[in-house]
Protein backbone atom coordinates (compact mmCIF):
# COMPACT_ATOMS: atom_id res chain seq x y z
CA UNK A 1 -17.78 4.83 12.53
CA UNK A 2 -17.54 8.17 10.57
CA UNK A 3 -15.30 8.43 7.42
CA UNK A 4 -16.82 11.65 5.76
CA UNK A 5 -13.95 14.06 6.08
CA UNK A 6 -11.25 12.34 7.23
CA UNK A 7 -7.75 11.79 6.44
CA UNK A 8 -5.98 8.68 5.75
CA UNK A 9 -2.52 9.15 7.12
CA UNK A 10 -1.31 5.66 8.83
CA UNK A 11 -2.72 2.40 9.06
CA UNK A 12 -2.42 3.17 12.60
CA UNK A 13 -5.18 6.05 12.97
CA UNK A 14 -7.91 2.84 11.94
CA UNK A 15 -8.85 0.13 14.22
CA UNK A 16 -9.88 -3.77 13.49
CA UNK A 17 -13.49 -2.88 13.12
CA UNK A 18 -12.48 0.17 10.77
CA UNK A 19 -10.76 -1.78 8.06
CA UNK A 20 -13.19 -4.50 8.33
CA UNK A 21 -16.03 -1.79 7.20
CA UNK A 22 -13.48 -1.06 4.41
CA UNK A 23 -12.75 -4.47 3.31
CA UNK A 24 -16.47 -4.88 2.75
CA UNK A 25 -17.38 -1.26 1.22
CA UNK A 26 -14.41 -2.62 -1.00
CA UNK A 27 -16.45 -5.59 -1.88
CA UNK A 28 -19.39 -3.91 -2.28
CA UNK A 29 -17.64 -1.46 -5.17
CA UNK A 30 -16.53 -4.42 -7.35
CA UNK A 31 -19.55 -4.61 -10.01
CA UNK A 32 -19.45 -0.23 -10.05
CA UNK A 33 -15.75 -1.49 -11.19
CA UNK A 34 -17.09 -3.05 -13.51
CA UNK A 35 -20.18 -0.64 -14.48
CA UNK A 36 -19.34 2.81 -13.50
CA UNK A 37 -21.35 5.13 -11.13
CA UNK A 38 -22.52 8.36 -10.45
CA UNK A 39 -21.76 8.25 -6.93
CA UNK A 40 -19.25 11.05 -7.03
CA UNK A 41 -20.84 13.32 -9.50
CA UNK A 42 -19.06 16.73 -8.96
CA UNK A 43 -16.59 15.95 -7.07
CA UNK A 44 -12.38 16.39 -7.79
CA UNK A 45 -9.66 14.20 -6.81
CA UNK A 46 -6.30 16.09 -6.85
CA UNK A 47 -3.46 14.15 -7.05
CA UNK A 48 -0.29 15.66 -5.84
CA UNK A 49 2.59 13.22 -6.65
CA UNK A 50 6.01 14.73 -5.91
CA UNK A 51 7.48 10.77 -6.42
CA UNK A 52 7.36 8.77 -9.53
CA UNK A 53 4.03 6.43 -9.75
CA UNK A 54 2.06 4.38 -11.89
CA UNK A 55 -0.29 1.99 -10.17
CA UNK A 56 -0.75 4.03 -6.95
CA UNK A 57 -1.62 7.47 -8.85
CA UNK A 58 -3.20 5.92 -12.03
CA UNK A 59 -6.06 3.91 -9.57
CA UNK A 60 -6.44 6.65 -7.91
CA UNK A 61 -7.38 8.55 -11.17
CA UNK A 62 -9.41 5.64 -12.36
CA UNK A 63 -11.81 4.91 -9.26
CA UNK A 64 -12.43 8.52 -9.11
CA UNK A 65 -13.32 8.40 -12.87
CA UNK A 66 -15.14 4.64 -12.01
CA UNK A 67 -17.82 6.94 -9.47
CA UNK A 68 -18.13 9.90 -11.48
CA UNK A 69 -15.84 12.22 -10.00
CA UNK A 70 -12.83 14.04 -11.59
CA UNK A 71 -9.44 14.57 -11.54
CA UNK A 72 -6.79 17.17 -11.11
CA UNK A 73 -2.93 17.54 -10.07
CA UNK A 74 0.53 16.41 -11.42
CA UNK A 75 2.89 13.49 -11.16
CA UNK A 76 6.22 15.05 -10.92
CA UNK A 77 7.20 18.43 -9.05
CA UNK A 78 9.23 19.50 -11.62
CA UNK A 79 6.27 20.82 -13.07
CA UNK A 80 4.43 22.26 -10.29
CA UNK A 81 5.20 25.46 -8.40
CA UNK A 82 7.47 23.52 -5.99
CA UNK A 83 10.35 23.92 -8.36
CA UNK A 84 9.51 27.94 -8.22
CA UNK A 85 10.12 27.43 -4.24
CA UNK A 86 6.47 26.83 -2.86
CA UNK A 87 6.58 24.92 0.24
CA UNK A 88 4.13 22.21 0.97
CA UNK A 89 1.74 23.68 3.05
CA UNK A 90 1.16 26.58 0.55
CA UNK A 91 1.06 24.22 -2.07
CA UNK A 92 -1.71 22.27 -0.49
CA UNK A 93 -4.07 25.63 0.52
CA UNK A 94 -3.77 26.55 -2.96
CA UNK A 95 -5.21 23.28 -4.27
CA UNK A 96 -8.10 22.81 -1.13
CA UNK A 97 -9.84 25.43 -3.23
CA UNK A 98 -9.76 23.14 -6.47
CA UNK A 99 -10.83 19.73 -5.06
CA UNK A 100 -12.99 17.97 -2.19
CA UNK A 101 -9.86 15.73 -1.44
CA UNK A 102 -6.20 15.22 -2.18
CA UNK A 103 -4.36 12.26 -2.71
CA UNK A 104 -0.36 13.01 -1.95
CA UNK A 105 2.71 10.75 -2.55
CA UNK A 106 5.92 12.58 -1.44
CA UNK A 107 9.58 11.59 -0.54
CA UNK A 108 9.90 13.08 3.26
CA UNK A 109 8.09 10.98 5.75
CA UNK A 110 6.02 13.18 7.77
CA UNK A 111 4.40 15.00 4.68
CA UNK A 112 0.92 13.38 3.73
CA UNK A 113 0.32 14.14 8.07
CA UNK A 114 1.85 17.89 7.48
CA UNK A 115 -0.62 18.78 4.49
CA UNK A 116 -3.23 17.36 6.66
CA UNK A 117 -2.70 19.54 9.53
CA UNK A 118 -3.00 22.67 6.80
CA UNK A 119 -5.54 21.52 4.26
CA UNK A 120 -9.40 21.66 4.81
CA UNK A 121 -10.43 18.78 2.51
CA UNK A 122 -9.24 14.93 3.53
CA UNK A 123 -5.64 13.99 2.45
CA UNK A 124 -4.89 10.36 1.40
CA UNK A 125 -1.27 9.19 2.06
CA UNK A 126 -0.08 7.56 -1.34
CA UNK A 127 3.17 6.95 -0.05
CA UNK A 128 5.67 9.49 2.45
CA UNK A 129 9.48 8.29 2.09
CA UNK A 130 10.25 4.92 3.60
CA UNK A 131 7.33 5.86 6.50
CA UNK A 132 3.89 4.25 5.19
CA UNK A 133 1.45 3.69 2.28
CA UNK A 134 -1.82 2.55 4.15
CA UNK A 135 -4.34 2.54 1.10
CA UNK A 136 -1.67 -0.28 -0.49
CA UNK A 137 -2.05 -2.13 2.85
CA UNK A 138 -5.95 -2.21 2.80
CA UNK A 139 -4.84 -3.26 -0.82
CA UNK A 140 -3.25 -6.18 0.62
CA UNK A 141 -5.21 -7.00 3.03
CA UNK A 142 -8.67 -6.96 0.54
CA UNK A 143 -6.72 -9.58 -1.56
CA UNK A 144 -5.71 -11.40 1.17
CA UNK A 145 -9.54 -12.18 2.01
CA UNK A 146 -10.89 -12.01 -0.95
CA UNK A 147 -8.10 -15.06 -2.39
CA UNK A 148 -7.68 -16.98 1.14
CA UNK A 149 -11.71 -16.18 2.44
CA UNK A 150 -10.05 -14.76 5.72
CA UNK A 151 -7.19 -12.98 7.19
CA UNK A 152 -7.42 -14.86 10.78
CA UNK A 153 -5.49 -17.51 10.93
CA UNK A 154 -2.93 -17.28 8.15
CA UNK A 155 0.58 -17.96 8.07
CA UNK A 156 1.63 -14.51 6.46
CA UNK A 157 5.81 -13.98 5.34
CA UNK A 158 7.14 -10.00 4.29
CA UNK A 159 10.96 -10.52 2.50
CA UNK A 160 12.81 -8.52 1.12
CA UNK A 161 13.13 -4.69 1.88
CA UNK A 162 11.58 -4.63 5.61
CA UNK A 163 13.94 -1.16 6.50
CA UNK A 164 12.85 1.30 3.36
CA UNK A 165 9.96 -0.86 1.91
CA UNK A 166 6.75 1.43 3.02
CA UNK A 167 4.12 -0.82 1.86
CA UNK A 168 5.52 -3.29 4.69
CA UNK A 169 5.43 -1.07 7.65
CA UNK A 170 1.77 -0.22 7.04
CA UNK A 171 0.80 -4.01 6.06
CA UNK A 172 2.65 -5.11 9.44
CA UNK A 173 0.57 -2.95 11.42
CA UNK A 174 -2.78 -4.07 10.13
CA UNK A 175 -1.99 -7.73 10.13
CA UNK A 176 -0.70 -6.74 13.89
CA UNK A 177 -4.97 -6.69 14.52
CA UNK A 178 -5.59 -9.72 13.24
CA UNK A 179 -5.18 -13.46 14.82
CA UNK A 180 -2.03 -14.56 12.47
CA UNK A 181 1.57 -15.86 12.56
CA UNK A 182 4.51 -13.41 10.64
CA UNK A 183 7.47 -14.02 9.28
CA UNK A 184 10.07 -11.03 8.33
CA UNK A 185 12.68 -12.49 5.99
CA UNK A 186 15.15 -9.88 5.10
CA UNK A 187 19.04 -9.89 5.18
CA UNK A 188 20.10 -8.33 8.27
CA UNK A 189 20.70 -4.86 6.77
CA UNK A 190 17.10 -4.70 6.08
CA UNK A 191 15.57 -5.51 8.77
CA UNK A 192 12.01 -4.54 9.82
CA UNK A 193 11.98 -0.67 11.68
CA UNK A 194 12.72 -0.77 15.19
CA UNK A 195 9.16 1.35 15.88
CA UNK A 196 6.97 -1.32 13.88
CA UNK A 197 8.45 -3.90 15.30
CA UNK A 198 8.15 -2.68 19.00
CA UNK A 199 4.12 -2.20 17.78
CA UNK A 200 3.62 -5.51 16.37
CA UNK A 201 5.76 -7.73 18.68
CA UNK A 202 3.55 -7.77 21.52
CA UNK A 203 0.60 -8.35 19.76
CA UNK A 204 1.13 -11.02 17.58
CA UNK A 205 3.82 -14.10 16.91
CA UNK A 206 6.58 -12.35 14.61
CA UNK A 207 9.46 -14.60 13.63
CA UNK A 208 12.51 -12.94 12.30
CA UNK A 209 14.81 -14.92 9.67
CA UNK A 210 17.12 -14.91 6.82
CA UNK A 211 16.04 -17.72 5.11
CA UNK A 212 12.94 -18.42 3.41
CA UNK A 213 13.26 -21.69 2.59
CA UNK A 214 13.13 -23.51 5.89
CA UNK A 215 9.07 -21.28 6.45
CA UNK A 216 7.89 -21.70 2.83
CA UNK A 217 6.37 -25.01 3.42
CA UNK A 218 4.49 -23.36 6.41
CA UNK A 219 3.15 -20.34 4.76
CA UNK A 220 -0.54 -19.36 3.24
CA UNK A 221 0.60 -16.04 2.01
CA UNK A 222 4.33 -14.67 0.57
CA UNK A 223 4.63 -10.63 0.39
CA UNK A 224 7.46 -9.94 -1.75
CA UNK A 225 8.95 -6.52 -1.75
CA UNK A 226 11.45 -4.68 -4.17
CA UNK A 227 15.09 -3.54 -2.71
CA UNK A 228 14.23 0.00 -2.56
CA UNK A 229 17.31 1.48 -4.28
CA UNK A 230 16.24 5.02 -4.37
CA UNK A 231 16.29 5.03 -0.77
CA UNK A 232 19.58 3.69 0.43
CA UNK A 233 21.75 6.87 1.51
CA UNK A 234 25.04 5.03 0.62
CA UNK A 235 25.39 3.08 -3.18
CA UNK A 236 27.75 0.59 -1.87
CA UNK A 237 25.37 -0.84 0.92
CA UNK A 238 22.24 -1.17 -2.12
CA UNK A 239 25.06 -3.17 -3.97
CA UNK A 240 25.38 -5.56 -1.11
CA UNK A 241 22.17 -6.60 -0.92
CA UNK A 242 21.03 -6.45 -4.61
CA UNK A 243 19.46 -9.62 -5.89
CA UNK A 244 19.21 -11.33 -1.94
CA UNK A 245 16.28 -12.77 -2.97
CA UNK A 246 14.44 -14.12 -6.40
CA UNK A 247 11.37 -16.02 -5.82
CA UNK A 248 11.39 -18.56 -8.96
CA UNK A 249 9.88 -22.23 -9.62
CA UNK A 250 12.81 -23.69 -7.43
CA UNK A 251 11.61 -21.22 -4.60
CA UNK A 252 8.28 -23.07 -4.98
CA UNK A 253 8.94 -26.79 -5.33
CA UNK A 254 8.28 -27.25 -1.56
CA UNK A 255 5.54 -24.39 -1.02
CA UNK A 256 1.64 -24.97 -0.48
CA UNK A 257 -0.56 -25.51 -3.28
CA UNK A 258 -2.78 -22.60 -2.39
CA UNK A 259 -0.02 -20.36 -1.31
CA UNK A 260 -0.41 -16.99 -2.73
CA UNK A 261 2.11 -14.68 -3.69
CA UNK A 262 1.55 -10.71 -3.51
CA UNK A 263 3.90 -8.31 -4.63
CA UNK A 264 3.13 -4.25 -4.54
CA UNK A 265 5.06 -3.40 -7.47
CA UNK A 266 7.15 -2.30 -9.46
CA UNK A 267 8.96 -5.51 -9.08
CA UNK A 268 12.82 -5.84 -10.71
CA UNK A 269 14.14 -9.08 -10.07
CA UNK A 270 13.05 -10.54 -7.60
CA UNK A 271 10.41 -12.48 -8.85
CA UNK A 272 11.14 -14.23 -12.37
CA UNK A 273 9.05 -14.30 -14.91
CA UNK A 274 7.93 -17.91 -15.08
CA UNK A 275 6.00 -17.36 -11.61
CA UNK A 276 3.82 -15.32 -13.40
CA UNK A 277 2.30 -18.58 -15.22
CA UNK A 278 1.93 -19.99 -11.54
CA UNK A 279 -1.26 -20.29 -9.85
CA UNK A 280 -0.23 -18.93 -6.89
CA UNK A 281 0.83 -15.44 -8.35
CA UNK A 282 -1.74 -12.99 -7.06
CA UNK A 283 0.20 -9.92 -7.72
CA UNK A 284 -1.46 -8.85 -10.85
CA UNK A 285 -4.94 -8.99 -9.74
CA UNK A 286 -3.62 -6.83 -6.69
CA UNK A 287 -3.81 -3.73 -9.41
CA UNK A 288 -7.59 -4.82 -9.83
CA UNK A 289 -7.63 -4.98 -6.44
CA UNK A 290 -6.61 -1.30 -5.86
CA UNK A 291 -9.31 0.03 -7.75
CA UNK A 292 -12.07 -0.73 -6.18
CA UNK A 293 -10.05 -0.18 -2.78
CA UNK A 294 -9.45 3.40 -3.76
CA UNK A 295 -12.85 3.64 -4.87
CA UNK A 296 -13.96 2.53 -1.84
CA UNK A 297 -11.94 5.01 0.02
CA UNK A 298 -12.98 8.08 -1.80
CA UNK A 299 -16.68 6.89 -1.62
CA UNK A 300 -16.20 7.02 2.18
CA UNK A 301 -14.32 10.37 2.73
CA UNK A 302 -16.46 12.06 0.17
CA UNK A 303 -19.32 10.66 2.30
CA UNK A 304 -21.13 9.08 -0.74
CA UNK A 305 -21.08 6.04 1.38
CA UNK A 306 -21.20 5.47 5.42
């Protein structure tokens, strides 16, 4: 396996045996967490974040700053030489000079794989429209193992925003490796992509429904997603499905003891308060979580690591 160099575009471009390596170089970075390192003495992160972000751009920062490293870039365009009328490919050859690798959140799918196809250093994908976010997924998947022991075998349920939600496309594809059961719960405006689910379908059981009640006795893990307003071309259609779902203590009363409940945030309302208390809410060590993820990451495409 060789990371040194390489982008991180889709969930897709990694295999079982890749993200397995990751998961444990992820493991492996939890007491530099904790500590700090050296590791990355030198070297510059830029961050190029033409979307609003605060966990996703913010860990990034921080594991960079966890192994030594540096940081450059901006978190809104408005700022940058975009709004002067630099396109996205110039942007990104300008900024290769400045750092060894650039991690890019931007509103057109398609972008974080453009800038790779122009810039010499690795590009991370923090997010491209409603496409993917793979680092969240490896995210997700860390916690997963880290809370449940494994990923194999689990009883795993997305709901919510399965059309526009990102973070579920790229989650769906790497649980799509593994030996588990799925269950997309969504109301039928936001149902799961046509192109992941023609990828996952074949590969493992995926069980489409409206209803989370009648699987939450069944399920190890619960992946709540946000309605992704900002997305939805037409107003009216984001008012029809506003508030489909709230996870609560009712929502509960009939799940597993040692269910766990992610969430990628920023949540709204769709998970009340009082779960927060519960001891099956997971979503807050997720942001833990993403740190030493991302640390991991950069470790590997900087080649600090192997």
């Amino acid at each position: 396996m060789e990371f040194q160099g390489r982008d991180i575009i889709s969930i897709e471009d990694f295999s079982r045996q890749e993200i397995n390596h990751i998961l444990d170089v992820s493991r492996s970075m939890e007491p530099l967490a904790s500590k700090g390192s050296d590791m990355l003495k030198g070297k510059i992160l830029a961050t190029l974040f033409f979307e609003p972000s605060t966990r996703t751009r913010l860990s990034f920062e921080t594991a960079m700053l966890k192994l030594g490293g540096s940081n450059i870039g901006f978190a809104e365009a408005e700022i940058a030489s975009v709004k002067k009328g630099e396109n996205l490919a110039d942007t990104v050859r300008t900024v290769e000079n400045y750092a060894d690798a650039i991690a890019l959140r931007h509103s057109l799918e398609g972008a974080a794989k453009l800038a790779a196809e122009f810039s010499k250093v690795p590009i991370i994908n923090g997010g491209t429209g409603a496409e993917e976010h793979p680092t969240q997924a490896f995210i997700d998947l860390y916690t997963m193992r880290k809370e449940k022991g494994k990923i194999d075998g689990l009883k795993v349920a997305l709901i919510g925003d399965l059309r526009y939600g990102r973070t579920v496309h790229s989650l769906a594809y790497a649980l799509a490796l593994y030996n588990i059961e799925l269950y997309l719960v969504s109301p039928e405006s936001l149902r799961m992509r046509k192109d992941v689910m023609q990828t996952i379908k074949n590969k493992i059981p995926v069980t489409e429904d409206a209803n989370l009640e009648s699987i939450i006795p069944h399920i190890d893990v619960l992946y709540v997603t946000r309605i992704q307003k900002e997305r939805f071309p037409d107003a009216a259609e984001y008012a029809k499905v506003k508030g489909a779902y709230k996870i609560d203590l009712k929502t509960l009363k009939n799940a597993k003891k040692d269910l766990i409940i992610l969430h990628p945030l920023p949540r709204v309302d769709e998970i009340a308060p009082e779960v927060d208390y519960t001891p099956q809410a997971r979503y807050f060590q997720q942001v833990w979580n993403g740190i030493v993820v991302r640390m991991a990451l950069l470790s590997l495409v900087l080649g600090a690591v192997k």
